[in-house]
PDB file of N, CA and C in Angstrom:
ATOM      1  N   UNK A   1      28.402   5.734 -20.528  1.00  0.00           N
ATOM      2  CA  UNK A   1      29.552   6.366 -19.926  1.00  0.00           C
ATOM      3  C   UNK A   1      29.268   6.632 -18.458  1.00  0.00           C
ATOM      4  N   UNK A   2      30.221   6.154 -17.551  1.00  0.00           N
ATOM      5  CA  UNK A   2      29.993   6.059 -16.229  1.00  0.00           C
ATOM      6  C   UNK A   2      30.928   8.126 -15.823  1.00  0.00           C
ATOM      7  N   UNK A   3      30.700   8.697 -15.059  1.00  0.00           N
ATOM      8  CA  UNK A   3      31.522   9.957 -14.431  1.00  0.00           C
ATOM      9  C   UNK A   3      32.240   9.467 -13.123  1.00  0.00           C
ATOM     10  N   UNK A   4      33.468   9.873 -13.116  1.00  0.00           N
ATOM     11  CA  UNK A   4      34.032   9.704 -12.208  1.00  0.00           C
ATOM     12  C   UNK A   4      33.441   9.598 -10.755  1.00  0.00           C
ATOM     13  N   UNK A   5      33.504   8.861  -9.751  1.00  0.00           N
ATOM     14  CA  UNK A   5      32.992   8.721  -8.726  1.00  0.00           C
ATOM     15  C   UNK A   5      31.377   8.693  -8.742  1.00  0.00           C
ATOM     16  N   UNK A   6      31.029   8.415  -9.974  1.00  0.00           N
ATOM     17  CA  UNK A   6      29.055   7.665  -9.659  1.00  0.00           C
ATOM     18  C   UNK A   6      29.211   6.443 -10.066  1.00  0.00           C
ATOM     19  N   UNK A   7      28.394   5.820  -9.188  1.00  0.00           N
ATOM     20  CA  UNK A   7      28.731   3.976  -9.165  1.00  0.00           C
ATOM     21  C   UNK A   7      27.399   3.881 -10.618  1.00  0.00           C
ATOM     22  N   UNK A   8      27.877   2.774 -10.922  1.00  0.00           N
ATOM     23  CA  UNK A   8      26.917   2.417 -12.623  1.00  0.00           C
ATOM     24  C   UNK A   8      25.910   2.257 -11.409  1.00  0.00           C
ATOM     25  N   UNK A   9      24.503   1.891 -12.047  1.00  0.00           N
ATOM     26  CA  UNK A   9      23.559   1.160 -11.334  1.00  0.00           C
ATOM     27  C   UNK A   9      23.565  -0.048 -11.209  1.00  0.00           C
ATOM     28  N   UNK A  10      24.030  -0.968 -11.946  1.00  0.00           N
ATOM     29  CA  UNK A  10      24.656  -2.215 -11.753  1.00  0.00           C
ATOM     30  C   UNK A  10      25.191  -2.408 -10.019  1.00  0.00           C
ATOM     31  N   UNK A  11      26.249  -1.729 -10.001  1.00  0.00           N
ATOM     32  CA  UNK A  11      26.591  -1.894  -8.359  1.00  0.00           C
ATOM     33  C   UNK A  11      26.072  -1.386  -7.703  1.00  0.00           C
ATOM     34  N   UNK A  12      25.194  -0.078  -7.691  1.00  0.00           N
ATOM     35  CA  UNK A  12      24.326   0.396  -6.731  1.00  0.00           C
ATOM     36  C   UNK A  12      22.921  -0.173  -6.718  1.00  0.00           C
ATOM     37  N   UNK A  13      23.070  -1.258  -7.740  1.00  0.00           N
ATOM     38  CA  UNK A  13      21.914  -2.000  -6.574  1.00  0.00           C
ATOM     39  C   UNK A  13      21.959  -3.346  -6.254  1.00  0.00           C
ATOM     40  N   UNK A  14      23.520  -4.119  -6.419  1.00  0.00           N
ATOM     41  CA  UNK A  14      23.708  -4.919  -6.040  1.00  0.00           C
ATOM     42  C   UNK A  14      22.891  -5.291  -4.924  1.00  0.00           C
ATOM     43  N   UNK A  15      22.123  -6.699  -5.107  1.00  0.00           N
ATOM     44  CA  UNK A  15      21.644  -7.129  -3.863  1.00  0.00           C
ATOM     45  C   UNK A  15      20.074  -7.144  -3.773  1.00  0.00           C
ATOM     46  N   UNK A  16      19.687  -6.296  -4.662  1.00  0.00           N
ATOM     47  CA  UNK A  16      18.126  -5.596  -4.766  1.00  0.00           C
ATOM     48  C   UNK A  16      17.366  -6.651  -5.724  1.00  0.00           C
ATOM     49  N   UNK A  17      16.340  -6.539  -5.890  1.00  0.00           N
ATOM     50  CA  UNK A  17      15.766  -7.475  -6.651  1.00  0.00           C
ATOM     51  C   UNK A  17      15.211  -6.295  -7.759  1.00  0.00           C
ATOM     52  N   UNK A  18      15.897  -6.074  -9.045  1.00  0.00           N
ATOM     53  CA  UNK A  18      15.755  -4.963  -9.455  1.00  0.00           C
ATOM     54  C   UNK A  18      14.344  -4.890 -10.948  1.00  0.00           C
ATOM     55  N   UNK A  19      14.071  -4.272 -11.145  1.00  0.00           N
ATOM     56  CA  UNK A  19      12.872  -4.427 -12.417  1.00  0.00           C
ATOM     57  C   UNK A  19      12.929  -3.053 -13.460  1.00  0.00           C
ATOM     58  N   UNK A  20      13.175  -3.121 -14.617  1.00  0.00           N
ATOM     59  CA  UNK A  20      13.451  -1.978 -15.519  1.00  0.00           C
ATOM     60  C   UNK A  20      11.826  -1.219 -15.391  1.00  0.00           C
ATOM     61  N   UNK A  21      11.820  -0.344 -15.483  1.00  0.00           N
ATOM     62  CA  UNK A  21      10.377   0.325 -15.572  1.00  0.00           C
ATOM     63  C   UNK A  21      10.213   1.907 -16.606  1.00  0.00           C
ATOM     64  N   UNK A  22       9.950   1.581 -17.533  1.00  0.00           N
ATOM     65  CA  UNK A  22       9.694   2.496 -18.718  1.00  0.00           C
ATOM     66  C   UNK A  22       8.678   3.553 -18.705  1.00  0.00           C
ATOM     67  N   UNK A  23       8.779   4.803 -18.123  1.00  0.00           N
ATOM     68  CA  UNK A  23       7.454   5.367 -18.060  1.00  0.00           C
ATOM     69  C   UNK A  23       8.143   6.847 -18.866  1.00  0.00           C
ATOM     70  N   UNK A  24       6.571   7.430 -18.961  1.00  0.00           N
ATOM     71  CA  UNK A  24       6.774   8.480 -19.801  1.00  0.00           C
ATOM     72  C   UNK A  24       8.038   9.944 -18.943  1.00  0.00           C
ATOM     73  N   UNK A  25       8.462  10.876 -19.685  1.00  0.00           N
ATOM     74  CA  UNK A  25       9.654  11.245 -18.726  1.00  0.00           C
ATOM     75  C   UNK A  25       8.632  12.308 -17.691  1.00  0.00           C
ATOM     76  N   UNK A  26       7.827  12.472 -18.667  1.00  0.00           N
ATOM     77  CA  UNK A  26       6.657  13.449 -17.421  1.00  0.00           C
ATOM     78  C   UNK A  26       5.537  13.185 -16.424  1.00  0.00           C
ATOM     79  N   UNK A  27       5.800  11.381 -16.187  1.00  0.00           N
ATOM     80  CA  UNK A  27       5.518  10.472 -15.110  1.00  0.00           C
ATOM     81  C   UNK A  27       6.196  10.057 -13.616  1.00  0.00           C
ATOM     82  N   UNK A  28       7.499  10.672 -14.421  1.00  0.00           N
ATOM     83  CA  UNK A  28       8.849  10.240 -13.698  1.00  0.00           C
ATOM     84  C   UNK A  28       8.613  10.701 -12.070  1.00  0.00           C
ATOM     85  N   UNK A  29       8.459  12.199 -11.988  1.00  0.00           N
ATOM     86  CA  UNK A  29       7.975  12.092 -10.582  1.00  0.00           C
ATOM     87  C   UNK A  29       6.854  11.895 -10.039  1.00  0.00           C
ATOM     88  N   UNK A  30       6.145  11.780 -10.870  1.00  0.00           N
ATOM     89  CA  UNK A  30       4.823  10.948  -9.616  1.00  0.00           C
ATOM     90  C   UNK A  30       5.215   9.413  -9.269  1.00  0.00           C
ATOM     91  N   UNK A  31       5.808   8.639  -9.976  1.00  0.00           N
ATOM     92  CA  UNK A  31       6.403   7.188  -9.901  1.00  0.00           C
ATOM     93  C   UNK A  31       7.150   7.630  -8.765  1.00  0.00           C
ATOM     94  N   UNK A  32       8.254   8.696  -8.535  1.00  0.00           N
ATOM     95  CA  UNK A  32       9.117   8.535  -7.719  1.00  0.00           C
ATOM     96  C   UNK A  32       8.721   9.132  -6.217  1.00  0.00           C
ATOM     97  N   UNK A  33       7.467   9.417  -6.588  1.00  0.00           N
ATOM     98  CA  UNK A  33       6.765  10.045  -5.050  1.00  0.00           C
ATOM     99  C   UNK A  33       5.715   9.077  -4.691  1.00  0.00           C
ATOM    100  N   UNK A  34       5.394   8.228  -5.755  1.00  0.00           N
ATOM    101  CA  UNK A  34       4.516   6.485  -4.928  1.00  0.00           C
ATOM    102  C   UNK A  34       5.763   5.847  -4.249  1.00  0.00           C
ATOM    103  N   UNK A  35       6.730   5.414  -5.384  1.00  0.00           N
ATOM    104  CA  UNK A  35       7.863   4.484  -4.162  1.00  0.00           C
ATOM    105  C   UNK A  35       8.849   5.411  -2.961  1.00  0.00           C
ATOM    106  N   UNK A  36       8.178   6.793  -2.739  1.00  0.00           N
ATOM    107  CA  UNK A  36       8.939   7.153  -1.674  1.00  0.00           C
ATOM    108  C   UNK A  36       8.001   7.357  -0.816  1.00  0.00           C
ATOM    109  N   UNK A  37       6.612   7.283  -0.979  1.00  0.00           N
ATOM    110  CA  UNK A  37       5.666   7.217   0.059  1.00  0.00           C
ATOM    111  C   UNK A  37       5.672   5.512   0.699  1.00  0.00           C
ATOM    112  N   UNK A  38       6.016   4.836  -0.135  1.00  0.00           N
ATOM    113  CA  UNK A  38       5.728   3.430   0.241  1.00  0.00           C
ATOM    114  C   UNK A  38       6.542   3.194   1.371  1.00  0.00           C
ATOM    115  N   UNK A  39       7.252   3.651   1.940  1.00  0.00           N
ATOM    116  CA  UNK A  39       8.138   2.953   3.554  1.00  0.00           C
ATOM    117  C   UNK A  39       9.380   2.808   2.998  1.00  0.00           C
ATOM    118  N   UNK A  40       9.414   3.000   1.994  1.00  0.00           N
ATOM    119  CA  UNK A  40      11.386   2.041   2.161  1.00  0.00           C
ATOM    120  C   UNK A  40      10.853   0.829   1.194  1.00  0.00           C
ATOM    121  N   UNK A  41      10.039   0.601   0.552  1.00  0.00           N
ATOM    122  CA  UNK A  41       9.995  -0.491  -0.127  1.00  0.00           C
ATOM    123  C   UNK A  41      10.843  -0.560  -1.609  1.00  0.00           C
ATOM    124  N   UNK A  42      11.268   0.574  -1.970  1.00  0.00           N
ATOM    125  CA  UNK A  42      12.411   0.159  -3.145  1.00  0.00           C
ATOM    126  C   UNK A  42      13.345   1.519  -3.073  1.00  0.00           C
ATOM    127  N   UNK A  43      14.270   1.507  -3.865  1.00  0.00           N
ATOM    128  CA  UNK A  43      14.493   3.038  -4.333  1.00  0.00           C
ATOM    129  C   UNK A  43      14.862   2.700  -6.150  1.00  0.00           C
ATOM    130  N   UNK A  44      15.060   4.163  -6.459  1.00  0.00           N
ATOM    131  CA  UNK A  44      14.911   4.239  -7.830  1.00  0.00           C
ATOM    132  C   UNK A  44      16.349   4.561  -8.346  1.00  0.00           C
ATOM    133  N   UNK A  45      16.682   4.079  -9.380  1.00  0.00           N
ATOM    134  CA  UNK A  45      18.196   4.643  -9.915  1.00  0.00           C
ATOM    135  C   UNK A  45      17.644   4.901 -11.312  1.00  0.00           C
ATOM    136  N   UNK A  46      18.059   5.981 -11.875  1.00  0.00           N
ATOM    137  CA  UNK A  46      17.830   6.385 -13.266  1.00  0.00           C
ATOM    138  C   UNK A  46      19.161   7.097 -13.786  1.00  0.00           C
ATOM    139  N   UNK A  47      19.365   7.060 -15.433  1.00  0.00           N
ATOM    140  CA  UNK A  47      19.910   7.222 -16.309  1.00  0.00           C
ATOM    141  C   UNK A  47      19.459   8.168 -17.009  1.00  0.00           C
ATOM    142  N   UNK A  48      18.141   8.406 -17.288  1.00  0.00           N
ATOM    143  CA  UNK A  48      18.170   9.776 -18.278  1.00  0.00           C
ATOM    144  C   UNK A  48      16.092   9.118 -18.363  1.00  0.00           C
ATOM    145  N   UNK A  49      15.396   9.915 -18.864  1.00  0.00           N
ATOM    146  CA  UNK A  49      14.297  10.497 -18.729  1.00  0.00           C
ATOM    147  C   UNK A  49      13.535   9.673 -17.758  1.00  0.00           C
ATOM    148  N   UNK A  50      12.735   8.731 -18.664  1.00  0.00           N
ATOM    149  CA  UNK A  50      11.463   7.871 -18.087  1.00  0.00           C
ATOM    150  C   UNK A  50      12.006   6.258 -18.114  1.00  0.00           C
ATOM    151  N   UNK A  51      13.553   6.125 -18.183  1.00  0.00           N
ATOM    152  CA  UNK A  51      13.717   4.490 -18.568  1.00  0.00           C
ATOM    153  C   UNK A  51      14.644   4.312 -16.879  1.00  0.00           C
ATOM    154  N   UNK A  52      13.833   3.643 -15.853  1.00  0.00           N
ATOM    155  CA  UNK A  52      14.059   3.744 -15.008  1.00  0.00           C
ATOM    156  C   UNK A  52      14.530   2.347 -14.596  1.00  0.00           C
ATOM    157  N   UNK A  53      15.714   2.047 -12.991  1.00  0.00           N
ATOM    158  CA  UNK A  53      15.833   0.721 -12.512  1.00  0.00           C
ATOM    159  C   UNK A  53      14.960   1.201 -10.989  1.00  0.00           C
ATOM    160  N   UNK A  54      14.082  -0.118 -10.893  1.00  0.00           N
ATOM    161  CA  UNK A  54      13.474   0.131  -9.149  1.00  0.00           C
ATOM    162  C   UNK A  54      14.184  -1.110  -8.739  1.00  0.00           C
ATOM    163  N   UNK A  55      14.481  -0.891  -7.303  1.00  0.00           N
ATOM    164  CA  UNK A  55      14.843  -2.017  -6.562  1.00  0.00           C
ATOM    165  C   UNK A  55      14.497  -2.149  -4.927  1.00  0.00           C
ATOM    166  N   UNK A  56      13.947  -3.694  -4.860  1.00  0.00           N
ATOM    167  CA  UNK A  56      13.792  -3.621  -3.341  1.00  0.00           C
ATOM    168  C   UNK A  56      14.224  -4.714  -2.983  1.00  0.00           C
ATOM    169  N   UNK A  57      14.667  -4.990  -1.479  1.00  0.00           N
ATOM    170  CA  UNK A  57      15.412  -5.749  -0.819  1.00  0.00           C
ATOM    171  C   UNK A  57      14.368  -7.343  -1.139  1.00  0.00           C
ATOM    172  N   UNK A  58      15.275  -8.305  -1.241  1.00  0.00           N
ATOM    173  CA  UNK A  58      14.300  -9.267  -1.489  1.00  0.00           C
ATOM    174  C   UNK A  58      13.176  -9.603  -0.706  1.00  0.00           C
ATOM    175  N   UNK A  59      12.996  -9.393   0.183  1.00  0.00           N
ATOM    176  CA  UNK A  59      11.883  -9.569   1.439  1.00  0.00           C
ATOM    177  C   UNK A  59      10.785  -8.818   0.978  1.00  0.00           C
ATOM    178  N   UNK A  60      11.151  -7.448   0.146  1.00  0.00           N
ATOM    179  CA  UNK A  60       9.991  -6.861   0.138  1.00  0.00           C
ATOM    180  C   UNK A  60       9.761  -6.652  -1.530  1.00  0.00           C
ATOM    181  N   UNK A  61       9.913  -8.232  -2.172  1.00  0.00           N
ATOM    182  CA  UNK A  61       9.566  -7.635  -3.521  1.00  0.00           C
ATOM    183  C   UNK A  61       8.403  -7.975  -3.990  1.00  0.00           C
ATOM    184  N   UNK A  62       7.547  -9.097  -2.984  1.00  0.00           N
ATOM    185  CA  UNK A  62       5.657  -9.113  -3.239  1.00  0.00           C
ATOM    186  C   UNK A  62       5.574  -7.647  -3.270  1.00  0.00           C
ATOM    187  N   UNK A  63       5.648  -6.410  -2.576  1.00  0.00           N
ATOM    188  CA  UNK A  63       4.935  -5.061  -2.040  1.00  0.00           C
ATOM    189  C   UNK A  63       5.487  -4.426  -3.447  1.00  0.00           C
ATOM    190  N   UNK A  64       6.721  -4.419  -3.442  1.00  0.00           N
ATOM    191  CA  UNK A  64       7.237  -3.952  -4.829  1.00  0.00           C
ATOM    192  C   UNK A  64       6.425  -4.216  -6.167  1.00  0.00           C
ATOM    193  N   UNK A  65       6.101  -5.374  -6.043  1.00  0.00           N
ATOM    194  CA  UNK A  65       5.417  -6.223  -7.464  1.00  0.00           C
ATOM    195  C   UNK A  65       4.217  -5.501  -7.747  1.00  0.00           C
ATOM    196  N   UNK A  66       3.603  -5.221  -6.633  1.00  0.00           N
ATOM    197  CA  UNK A  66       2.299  -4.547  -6.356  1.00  0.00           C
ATOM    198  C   UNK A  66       2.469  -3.330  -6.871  1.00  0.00           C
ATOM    199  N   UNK A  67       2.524  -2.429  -6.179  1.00  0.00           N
ATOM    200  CA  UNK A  67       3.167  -1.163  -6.309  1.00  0.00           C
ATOM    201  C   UNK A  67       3.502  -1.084  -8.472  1.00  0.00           C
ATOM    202  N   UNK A  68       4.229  -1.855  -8.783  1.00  0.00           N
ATOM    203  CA  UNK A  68       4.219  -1.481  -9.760  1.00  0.00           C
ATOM    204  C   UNK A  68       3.579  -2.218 -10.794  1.00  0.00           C
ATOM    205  N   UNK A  69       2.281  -3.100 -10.144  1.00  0.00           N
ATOM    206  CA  UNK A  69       1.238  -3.998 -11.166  1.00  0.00           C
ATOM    207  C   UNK A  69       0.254  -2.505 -11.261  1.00  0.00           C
ATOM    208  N   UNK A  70      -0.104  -1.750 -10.083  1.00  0.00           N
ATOM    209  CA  UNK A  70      -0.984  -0.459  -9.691  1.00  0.00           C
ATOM    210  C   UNK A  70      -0.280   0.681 -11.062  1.00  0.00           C
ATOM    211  N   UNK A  71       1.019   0.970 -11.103  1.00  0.00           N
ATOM    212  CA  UNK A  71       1.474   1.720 -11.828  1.00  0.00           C
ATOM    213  C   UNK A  71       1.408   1.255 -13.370  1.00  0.00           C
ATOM    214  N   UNK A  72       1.183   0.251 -13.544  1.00  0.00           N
ATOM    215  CA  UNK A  72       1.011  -0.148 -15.477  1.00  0.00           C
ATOM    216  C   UNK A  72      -0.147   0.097 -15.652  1.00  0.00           C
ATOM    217  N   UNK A  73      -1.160  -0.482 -14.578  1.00  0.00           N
ATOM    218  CA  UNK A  73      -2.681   0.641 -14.665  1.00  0.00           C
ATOM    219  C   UNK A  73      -3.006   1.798 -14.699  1.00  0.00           C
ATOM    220  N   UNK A  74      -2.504   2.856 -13.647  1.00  0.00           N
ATOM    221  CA  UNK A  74      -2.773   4.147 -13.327  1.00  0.00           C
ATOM    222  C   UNK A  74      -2.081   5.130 -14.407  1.00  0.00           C
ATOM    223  N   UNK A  75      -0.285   4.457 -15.207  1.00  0.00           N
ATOM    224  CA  UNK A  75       0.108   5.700 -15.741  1.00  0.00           C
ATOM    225  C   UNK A  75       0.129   5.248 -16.844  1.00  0.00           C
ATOM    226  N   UNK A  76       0.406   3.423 -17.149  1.00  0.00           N
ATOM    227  CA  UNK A  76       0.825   2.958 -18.468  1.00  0.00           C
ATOM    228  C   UNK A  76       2.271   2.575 -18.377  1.00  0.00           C
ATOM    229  N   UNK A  77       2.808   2.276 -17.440  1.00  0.00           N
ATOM    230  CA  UNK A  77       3.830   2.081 -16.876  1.00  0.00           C
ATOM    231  C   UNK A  77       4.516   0.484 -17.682  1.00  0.00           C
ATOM    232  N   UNK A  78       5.655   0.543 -17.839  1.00  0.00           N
ATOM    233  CA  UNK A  78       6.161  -0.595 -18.489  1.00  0.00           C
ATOM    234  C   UNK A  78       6.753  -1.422 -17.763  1.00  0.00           C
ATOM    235  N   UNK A  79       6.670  -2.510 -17.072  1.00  0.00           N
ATOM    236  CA  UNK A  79       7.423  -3.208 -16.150  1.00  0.00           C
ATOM    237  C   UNK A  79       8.223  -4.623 -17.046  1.00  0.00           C
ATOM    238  N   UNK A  80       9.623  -4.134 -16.840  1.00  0.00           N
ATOM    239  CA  UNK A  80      10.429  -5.609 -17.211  1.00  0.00           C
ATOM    240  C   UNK A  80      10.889  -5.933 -15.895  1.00  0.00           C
ATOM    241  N   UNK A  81      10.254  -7.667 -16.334  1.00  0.00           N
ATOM    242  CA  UNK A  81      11.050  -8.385 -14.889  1.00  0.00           C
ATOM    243  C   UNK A  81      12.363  -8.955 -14.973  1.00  0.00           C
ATOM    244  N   UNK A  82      12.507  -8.877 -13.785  1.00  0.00           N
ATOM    245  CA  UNK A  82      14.506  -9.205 -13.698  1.00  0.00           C
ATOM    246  C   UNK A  82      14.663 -10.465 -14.657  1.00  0.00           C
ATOM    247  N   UNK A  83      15.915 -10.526 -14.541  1.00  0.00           N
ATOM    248  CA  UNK A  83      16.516 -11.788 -15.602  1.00  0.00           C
ATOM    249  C   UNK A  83      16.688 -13.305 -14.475  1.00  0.00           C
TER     250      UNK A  83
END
């Protein structure tokens, strides 16, 4: 169920090169304080606990890839790649 005036994540990240990322819900902000230390290399859209969308502009999705090959190590982090 979408609320009036919040875009699905579908359109808010039109354009992004996006990757589902499954982490525990009491991971959630340390994940979201690595990709906000990183420069601008993705941002995060979420739905409800630890089942997260990351997305970064295509230019920067080697740094992205990284970033979250480091996170399946460090937290146990689940990375699905785009379709």
């Amino acid at each position: 169920m979408t609320l009036p005036g919040v875009l699905p994540i579908s359109e808010a990240s039109r354009g992004l090169v996006t990757f589902r990322v499954l982490v525990p819900a009491s991971e959630v902000v340390f994940l979201k304080s690595i990709i906000e230390a990183s420069d601008g290399v993705a941002s995060i859209f979420a739905e409800k606990g630890g089942d997260l969308t990351v997305g970064a502009p295509p230019g920067r999705e080697a740094e992205l890839r990284e970033i979250l090959r480091d996170l399946e190590s460090e937290i146990g982090a689940r990375v699905v790649e785009p379709d």
